[in-house]
C-alpha atoms as a PDB file:
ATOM      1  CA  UNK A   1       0.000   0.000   0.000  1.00  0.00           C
ATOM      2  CA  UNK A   2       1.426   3.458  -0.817  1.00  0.00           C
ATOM      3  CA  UNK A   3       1.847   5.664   2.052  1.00  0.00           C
ATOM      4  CA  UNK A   4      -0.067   9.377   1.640  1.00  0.00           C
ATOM      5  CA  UNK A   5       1.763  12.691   2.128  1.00  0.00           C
ATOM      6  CA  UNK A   6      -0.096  15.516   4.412  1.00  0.00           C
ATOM      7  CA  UNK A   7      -0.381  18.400   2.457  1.00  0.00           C
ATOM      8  CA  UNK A   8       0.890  21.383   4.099  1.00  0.00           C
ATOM      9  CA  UNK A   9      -1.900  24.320   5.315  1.00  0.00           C
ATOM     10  CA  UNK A  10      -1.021  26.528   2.462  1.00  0.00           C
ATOM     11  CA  UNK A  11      -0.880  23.077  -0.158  1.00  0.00           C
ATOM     12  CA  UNK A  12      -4.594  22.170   1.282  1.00  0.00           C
ATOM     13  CA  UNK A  13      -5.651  25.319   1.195  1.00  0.00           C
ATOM     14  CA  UNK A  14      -4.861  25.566  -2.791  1.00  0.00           C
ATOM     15  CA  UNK A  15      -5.929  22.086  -3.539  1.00  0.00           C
ATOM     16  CA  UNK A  16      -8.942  23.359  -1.950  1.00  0.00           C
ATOM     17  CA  UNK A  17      -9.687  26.474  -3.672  1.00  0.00           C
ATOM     18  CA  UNK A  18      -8.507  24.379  -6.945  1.00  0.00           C
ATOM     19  CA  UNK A  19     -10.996  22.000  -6.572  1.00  0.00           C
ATOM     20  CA  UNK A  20     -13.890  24.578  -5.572  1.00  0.00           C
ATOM     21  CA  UNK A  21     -13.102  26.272  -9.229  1.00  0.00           C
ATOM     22  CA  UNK A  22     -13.417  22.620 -11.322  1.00  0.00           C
ATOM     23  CA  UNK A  23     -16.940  22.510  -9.387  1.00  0.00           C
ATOM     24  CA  UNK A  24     -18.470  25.935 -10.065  1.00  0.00           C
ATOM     25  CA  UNK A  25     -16.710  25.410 -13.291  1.00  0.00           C
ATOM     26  CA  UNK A  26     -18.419  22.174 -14.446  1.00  0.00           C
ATOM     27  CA  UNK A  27     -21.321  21.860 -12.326  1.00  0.00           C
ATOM     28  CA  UNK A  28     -22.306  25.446 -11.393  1.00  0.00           C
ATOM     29  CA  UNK A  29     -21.909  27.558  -8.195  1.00  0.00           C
ATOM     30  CA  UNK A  30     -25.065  25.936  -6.696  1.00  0.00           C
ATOM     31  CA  UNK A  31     -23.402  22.829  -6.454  1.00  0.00           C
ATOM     32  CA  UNK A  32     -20.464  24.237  -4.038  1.00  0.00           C
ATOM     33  CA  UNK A  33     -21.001  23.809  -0.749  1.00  0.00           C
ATOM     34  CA  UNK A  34     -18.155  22.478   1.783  1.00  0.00           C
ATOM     35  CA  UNK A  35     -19.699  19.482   2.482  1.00  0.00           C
ATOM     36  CA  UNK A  36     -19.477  18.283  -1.127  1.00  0.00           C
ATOM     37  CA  UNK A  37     -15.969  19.999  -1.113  1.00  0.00           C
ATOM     38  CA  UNK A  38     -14.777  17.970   1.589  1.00  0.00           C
ATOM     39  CA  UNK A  39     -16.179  14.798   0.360  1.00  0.00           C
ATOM     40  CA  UNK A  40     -13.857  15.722  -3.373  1.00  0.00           C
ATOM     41  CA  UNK A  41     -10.866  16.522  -1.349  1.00  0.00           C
ATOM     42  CA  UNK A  42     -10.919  13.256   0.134  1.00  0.00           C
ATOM     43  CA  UNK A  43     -10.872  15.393   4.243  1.00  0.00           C
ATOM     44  CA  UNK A  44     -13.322  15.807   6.589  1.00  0.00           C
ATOM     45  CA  UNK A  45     -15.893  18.933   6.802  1.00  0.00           C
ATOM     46  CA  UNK A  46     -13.935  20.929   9.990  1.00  0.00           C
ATOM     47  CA  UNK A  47     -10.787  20.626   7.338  1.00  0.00           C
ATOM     48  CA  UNK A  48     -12.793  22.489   5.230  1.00  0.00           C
ATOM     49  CA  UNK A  49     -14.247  25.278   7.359  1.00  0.00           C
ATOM     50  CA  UNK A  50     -11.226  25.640   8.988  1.00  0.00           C
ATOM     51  CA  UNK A  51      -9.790  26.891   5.799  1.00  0.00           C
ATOM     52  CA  UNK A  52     -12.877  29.191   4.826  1.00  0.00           C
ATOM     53  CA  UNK A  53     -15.118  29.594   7.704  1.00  0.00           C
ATOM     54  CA  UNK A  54     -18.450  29.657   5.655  1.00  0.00           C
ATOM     55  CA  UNK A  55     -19.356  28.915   2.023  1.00  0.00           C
ATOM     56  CA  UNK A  56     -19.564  32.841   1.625  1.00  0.00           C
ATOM     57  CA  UNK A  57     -15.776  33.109   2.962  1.00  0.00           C
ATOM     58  CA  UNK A  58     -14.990  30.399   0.089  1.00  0.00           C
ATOM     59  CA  UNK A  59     -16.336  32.355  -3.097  1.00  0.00           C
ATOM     60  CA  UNK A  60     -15.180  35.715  -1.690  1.00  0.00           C
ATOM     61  CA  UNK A  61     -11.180  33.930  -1.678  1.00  0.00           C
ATOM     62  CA  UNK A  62     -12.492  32.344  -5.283  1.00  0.00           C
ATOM     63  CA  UNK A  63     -13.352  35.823  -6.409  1.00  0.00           C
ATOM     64  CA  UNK A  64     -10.260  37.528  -5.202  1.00  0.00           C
ATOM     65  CA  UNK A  65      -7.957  34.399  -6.922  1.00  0.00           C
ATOM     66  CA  UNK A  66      -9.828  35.091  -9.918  1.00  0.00           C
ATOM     67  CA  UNK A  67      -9.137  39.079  -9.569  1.00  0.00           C
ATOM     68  CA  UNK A  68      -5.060  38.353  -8.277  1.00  0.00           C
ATOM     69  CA  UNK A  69      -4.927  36.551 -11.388  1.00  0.00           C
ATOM     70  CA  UNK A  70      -6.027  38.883 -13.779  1.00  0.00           C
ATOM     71  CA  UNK A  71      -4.200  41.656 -12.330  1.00  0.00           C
ATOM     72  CA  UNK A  72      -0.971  39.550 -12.521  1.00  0.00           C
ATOM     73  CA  UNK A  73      -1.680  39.278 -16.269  1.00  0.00           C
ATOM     74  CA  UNK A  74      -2.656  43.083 -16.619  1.00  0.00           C
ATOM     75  CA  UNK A  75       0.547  43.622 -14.893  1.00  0.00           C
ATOM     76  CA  UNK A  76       2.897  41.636 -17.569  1.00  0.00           C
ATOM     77  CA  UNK A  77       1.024  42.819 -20.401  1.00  0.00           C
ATOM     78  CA  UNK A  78       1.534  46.750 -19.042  1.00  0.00           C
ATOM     79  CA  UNK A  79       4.966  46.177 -18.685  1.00  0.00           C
ATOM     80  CA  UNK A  80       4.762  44.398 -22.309  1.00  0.00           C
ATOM     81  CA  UNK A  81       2.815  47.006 -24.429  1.00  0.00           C
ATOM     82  CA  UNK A  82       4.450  49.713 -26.541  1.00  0.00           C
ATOM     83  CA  UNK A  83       5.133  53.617 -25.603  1.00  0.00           C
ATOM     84  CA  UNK A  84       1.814  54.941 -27.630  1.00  0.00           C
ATOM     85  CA  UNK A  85      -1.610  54.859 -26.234  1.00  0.00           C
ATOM     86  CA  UNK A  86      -2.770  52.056 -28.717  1.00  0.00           C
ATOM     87  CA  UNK A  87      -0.406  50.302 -27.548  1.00  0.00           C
ATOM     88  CA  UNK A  88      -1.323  50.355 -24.312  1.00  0.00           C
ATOM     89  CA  UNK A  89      -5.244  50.169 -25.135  1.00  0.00           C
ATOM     90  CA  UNK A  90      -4.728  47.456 -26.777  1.00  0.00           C
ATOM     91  CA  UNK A  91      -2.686  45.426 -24.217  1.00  0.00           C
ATOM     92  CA  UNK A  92      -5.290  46.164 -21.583  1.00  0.00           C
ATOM     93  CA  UNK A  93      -8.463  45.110 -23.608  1.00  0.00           C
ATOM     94  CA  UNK A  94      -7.126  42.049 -24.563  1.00  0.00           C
ATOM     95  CA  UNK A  95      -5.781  41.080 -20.969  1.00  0.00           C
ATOM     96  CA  UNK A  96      -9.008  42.027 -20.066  1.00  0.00           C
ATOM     97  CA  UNK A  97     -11.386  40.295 -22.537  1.00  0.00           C
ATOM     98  CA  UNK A  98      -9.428  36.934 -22.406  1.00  0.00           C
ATOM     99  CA  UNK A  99      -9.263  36.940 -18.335  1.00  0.00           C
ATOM    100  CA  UNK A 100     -12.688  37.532 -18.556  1.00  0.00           C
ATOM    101  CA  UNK A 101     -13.428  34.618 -21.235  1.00  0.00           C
ATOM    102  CA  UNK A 102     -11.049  32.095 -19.376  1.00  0.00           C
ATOM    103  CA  UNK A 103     -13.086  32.110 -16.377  1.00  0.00           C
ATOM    104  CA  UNK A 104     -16.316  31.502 -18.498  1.00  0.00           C
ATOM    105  CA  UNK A 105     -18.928  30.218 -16.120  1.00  0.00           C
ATOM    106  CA  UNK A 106     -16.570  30.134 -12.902  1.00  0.00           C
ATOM    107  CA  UNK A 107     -17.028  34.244 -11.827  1.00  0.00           C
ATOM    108  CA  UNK A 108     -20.330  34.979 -12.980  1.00  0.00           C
ATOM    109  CA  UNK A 109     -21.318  31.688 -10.980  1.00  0.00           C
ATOM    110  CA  UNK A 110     -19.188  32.994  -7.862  1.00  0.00           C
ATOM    111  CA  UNK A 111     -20.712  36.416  -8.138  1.00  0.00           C
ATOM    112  CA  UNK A 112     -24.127  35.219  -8.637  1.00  0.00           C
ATOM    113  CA  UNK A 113     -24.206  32.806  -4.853  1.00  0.00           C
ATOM    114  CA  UNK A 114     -22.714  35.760  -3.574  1.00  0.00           C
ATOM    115  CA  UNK A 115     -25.397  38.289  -4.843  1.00  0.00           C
ATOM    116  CA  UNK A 116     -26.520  40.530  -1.681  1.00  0.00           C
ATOM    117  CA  UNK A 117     -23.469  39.420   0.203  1.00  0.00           C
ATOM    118  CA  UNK A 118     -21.960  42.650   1.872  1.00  0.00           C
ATOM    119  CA  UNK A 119     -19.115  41.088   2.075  1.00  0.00           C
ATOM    120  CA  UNK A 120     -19.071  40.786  -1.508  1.00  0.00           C
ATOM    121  CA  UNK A 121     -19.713  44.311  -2.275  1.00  0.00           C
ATOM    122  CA  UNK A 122     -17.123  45.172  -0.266  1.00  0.00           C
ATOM    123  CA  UNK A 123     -14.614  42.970  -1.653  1.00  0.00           C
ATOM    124  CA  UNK A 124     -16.152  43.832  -5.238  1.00  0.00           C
ATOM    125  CA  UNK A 125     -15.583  47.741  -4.647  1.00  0.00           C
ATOM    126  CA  UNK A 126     -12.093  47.207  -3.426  1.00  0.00           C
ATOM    127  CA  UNK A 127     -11.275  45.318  -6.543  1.00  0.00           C
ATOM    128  CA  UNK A 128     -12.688  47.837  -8.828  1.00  0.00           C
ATOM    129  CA  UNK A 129     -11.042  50.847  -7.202  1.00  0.00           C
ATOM    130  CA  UNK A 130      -7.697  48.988  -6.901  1.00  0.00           C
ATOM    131  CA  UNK A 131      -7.940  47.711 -11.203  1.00  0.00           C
ATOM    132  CA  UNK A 132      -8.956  51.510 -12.109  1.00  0.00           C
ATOM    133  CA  UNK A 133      -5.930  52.737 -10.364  1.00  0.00           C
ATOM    134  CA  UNK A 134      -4.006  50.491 -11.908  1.00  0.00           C
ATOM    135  CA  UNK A 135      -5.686  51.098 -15.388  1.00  0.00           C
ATOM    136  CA  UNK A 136      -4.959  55.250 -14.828  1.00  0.00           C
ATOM    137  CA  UNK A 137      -1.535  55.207 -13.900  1.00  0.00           C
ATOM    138  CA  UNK A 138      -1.272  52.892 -16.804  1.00  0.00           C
ATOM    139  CA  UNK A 139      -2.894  55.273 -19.451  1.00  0.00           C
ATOM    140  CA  UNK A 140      -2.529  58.864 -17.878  1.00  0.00           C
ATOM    141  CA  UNK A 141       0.775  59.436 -19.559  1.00  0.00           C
ATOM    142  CA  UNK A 142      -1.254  59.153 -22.822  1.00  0.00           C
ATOM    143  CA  UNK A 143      -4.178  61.352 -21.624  1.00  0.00           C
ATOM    144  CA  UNK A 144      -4.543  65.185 -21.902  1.00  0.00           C
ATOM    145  CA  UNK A 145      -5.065  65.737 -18.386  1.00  0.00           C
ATOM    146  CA  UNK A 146      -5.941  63.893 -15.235  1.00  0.00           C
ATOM    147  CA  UNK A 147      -8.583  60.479 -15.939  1.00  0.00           C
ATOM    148  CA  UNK A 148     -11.400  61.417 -13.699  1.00  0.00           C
ATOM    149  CA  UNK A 149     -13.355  58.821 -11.816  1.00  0.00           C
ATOM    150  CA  UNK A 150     -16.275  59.277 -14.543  1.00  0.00           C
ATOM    151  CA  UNK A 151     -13.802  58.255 -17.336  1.00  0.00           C
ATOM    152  CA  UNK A 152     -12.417  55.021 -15.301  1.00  0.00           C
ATOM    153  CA  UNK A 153     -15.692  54.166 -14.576  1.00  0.00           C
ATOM    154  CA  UNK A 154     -17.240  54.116 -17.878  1.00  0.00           C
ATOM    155  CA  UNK A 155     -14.019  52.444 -19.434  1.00  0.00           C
ATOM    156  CA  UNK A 156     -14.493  49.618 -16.847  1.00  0.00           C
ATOM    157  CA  UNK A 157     -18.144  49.539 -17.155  1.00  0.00           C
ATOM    158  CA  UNK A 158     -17.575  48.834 -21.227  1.00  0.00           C
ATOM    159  CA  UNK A 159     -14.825  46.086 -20.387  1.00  0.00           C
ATOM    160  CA  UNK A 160     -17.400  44.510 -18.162  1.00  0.00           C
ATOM    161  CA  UNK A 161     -20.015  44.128 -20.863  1.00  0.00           C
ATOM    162  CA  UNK A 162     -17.621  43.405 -23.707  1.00  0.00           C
ATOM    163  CA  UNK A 163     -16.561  40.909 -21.574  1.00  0.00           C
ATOM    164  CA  UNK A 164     -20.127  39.042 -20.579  1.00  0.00           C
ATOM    165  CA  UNK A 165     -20.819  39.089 -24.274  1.00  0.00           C
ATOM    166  CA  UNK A 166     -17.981  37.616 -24.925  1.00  0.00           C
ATOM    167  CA  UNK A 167     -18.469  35.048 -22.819  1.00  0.00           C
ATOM    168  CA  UNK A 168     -22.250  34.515 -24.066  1.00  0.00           C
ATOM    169  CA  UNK A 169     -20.822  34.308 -27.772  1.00  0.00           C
ATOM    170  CA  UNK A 170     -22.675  37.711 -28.621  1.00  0.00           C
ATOM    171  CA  UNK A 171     -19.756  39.393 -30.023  1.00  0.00           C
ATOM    172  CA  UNK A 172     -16.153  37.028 -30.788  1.00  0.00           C
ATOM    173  CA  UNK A 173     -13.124  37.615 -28.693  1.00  0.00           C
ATOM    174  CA  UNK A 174     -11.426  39.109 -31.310  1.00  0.00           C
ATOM    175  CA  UNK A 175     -14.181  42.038 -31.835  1.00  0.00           C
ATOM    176  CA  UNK A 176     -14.551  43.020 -28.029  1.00  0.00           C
ATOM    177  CA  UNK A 177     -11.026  43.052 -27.738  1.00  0.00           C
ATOM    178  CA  UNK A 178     -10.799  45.281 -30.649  1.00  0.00           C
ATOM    179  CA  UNK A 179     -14.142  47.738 -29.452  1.00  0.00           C
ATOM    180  CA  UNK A 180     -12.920  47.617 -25.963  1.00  0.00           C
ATOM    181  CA  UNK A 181      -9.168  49.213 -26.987  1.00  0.00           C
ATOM    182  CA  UNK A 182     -10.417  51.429 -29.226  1.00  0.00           C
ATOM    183  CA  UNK A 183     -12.989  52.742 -26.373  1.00  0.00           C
ATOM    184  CA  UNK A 184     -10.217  53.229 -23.983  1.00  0.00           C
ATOM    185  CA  UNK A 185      -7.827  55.262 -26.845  1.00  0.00           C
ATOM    186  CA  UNK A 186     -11.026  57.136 -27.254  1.00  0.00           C
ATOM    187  CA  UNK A 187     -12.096  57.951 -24.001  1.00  0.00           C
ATOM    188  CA  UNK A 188      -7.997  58.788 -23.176  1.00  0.00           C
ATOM    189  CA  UNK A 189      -7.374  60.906 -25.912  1.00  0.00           C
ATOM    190  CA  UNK A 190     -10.323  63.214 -25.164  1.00  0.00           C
ATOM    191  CA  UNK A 191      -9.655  65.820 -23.218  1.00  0.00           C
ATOM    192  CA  UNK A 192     -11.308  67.004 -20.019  1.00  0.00           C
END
């Protein structure tokens, strides 16, 4: 009989939050609860709480691996993209769009059992304040002045639904990427 290795706190805890994305990813957010995590992992239901505390604590760390991830990428591409603001549009909508795409069903499923969680909204807000930061510092040496809050907002607002129809195969990847960059270019390049 081969002898198991313990996974370490931090190697459980991954293995964990892997397995919690392959369910919401093939079987829907519904279907995620810690008991039925538990039973996957192969450990017992205190394992699993003791990692996440609640279901809600378990898609608020999904939604924030989903949002560390994409900000990793948006971080490589930044550093990637050429010194002119198409450049730089472009780089960010198609980061965007594909991190968006990748996760599919898994975020809008996480999103959705966490609708009316304040928790959520908090975490949610953070996020968003935190990515348009990082999206103005990114594009304000293009811009003719200062990217208000109104600017950021709508630029993320137009990701966001490029993105969902994307995802629902209303529009290709290709084609949101391309309206999204040349919406941010757009809105940059105008002043005030």
């Amino acid at each position: 009989m081969e002898k198991r290795s313990r996974l370490s706190r931090s190697e459980r805890h991954e293995q964990l939050l892997e397995l919690a994305r392959q369910m919401v990813r093939n079987e829907g957010s519904e279907a995620l609860t810690l008991g039925r995590l538990a039973q996957r992992a192969g450990v017992t239901k205190p394992i699993v709480y003791d990692h996440f505390g609640s279901r809600t604590g378990l898609l608020i760390e999904l939604y924030q691996a989903f949002d560390a991830r994409q900000n990793e990428l948006i971080d490589v591409a930044i550093g990637e993209s050429g010194p002119d603001l198409g450049s730089r549009a472009g780089v960010l909508a198609a980061t965007y769009v594909e991190c968006v795409v990748t996760q599919g069903r898994e975020l809008p499923g996480v999103v959705a059992a966490l609708s009316g969680s304040p928790e959520l909204e908090q975490v949610k807000s953070e996020a968003e304040i935190a990515f348009r930061d990082k999206c103005r510092r990114a594009l304000e040496p293009f811009a003719q002045g200062p990217l208000s809050d109104a600017k950021m907002a709508g630029m993320l607002g137009a990701a966001q639904a490029l993105g969902r129809s994307a995802v629902r195969g209303e529009v290709s990847e290709a084609a949101a990427k391309r309206e999204l960059a040349e919406i941010i270019a757009s809105v940059v390049g105008r002043p005030g």
